[in-house]
Protein backbone atom coordinates (compact mmCIF):
# COMPACT_ATOMS: atom_id res chain seq x y z
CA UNK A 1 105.34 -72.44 81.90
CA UNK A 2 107.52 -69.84 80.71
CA UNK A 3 109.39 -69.45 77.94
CA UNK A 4 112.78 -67.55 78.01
CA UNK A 5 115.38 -67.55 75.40
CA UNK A 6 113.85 -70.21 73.05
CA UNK A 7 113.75 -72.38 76.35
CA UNK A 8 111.42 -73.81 78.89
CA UNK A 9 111.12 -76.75 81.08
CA UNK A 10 107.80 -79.32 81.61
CA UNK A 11 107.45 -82.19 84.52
CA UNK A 12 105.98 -84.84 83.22
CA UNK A 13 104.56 -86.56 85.82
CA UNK A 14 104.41 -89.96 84.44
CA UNK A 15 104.05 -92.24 81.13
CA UNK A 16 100.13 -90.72 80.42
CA UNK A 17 101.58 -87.11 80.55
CA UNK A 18 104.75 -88.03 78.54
CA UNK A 19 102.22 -89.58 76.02
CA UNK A 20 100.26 -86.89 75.96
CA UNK A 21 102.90 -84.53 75.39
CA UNK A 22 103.97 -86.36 72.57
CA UNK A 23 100.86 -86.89 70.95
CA UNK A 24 100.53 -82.43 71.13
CA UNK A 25 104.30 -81.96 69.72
CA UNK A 26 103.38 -84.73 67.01
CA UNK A 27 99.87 -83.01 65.72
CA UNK A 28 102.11 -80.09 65.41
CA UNK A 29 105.02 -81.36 62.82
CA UNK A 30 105.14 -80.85 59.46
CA UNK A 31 107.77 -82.47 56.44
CA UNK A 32 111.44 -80.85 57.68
CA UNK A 33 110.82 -80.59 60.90
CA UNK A 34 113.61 -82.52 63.14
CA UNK A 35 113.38 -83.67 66.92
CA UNK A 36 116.06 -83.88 68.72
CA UNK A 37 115.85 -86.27 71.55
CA UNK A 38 118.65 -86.41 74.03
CA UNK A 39 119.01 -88.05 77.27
CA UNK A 40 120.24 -90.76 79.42
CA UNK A 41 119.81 -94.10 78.73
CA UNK A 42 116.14 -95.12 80.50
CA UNK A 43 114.76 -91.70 80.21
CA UNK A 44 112.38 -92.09 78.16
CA UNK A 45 113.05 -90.99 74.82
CA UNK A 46 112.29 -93.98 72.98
CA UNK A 47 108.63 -93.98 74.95
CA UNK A 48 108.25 -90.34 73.49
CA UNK A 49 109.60 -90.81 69.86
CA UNK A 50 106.90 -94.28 70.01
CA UNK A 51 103.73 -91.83 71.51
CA UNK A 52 104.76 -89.21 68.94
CA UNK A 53 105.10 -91.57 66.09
CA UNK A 54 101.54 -93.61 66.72
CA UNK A 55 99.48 -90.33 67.02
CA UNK A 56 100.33 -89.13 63.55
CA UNK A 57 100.62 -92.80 62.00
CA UNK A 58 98.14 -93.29 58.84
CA UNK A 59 97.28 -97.09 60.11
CA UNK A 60 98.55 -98.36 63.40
CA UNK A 61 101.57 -100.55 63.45
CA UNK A 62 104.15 -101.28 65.81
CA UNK A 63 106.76 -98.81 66.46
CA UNK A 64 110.24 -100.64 67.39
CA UNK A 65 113.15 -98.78 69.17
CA UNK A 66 115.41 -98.50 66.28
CA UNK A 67 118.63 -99.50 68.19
CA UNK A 68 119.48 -101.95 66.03
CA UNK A 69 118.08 -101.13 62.74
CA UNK A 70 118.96 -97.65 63.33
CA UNK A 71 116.47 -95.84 61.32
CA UNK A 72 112.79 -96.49 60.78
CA UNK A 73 110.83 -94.93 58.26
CA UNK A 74 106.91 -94.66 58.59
CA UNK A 75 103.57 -92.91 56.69
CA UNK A 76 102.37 -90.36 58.74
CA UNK A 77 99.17 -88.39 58.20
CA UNK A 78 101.38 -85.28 58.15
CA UNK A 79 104.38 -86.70 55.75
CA UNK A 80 107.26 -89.12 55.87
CA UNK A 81 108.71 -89.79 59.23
CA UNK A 82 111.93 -90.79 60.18
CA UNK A 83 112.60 -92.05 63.56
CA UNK A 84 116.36 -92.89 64.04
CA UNK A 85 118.57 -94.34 67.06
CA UNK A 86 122.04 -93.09 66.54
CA UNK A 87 124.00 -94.46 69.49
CA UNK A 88 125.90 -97.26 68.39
CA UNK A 89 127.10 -94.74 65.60
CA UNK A 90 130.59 -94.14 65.95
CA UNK A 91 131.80 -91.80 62.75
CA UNK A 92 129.56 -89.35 61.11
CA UNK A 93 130.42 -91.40 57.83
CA UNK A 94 127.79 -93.49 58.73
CA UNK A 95 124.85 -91.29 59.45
CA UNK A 96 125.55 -90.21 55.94
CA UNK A 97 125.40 -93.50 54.77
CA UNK A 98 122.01 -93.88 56.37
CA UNK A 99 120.52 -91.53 54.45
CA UNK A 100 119.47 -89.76 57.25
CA UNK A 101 120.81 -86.20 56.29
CA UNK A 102 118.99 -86.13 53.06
CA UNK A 103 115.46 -87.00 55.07
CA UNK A 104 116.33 -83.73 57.07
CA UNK A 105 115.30 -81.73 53.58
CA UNK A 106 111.98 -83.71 52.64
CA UNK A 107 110.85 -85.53 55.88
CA UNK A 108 109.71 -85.31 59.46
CA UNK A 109 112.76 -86.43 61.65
CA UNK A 110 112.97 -88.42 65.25
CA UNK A 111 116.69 -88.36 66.30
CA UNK A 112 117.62 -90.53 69.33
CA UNK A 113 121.21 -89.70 70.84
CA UNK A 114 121.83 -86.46 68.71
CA UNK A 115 125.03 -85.38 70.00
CA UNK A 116 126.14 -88.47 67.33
CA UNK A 117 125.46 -85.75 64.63
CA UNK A 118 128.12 -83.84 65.62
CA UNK A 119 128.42 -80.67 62.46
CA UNK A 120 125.82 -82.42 60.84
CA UNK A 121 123.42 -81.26 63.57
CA UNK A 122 120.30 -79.34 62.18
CA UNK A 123 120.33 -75.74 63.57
CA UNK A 124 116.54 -75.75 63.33
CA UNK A 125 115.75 -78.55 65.36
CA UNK A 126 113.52 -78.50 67.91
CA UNK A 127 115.71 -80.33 71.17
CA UNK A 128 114.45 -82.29 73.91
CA UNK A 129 116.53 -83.69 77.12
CA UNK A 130 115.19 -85.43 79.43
CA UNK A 131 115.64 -85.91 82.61
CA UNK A 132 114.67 -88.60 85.35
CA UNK A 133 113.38 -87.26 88.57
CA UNK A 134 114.83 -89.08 91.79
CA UNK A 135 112.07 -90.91 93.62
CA UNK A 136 109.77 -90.78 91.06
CA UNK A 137 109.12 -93.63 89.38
CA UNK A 138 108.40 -92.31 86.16
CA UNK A 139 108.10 -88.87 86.47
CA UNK A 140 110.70 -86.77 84.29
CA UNK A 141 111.50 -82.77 83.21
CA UNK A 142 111.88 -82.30 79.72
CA UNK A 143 113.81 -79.31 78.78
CA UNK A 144 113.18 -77.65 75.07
CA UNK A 145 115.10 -75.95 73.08
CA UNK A 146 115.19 -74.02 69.99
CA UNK A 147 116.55 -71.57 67.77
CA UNK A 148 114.47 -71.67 64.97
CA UNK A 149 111.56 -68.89 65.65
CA UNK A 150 108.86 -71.30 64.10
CA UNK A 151 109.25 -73.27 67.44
CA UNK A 152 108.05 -70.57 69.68
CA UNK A 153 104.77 -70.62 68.09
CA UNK A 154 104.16 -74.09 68.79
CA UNK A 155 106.11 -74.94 71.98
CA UNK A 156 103.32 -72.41 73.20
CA UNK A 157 100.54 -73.91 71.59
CA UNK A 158 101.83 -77.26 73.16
CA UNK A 159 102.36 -75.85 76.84
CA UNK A 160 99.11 -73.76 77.26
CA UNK A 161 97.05 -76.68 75.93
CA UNK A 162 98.76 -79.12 78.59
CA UNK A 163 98.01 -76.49 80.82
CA UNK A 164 94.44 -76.75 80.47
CA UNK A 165 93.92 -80.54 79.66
């Protein structure tokens, strides 16, 4: 793994290592702190955002795709989480309406489909694509980005310790 300009790249090899790098990111987060999940459809972001959220919940409960609903709220041991699915957003009117700007200040924020933000986009946010791997049944890179310096910190702290587990 190495990091260069706020990047760096991870294979997951399948759904135990995507769970597992999840479950790392999500120990990690702390109230503001957004994730940015971006991707195809059937890549697996709503398999990461559902590891990520049921690490850090206080008692376990389902964790539905928020497709429909659009945003999820949940108790965390580490704050209020919101998980949100913005693609069948079609004006930035209503993210705003969801409330989902004003979480960005007090809570820990999921975002599904990001690019829906458009200028309301937080420059801090930690992004994640992902990427399917041909011929590899469920086997994806993630790529991570950042220009906050906070993430540096922990996008090492995550990458050595998948290293060595």
């Amino acid at each position: 793994m190495k990091l260069q300009n706020n990047q760096t790249e991870k294979r997951l090899g399948n759904e135990k290592a995507t769970c597992r790098f999840a479950t790392a990111l999500g120990h990690c987060l702390r109230s503001t702190d957004t994730i940015l999940l971006s991707g195809e459809l059937g890549t697996g972001k709503t398999f990461f955002a559902r590891a990520l959220i049921q690490s850090i919940l206080v008692q376990p409960e389902e964790v539905p795709s928020p497709t429909f609903t659009l945003v999820q709220t949940y108790k965390t041991k580490l704050g209020d989480l919101w998980h949100s699915d913005l693609y069948r957003i079609a004006q930035i009117e209503e993210i705003e309406e969801l409330g989902l700007i004003d979480a960005f200040a007090h809570s820990i924020c999921v975002v599904e489909w990001p690019d829906r933000l458009g200028p309301l986009m937080p420059e801090e946010a930690l992004k994640i694509e992902f990427k399917m791997l041909t011929n590899k049944a469920l086997a994806r890179n993630v790529i991570l980005t950042w220009t906050d310096a906070k993430w540096t910190q922990t996008v090492t702290k995550i990458m050595s310790g998948l290293s060595s587990g």
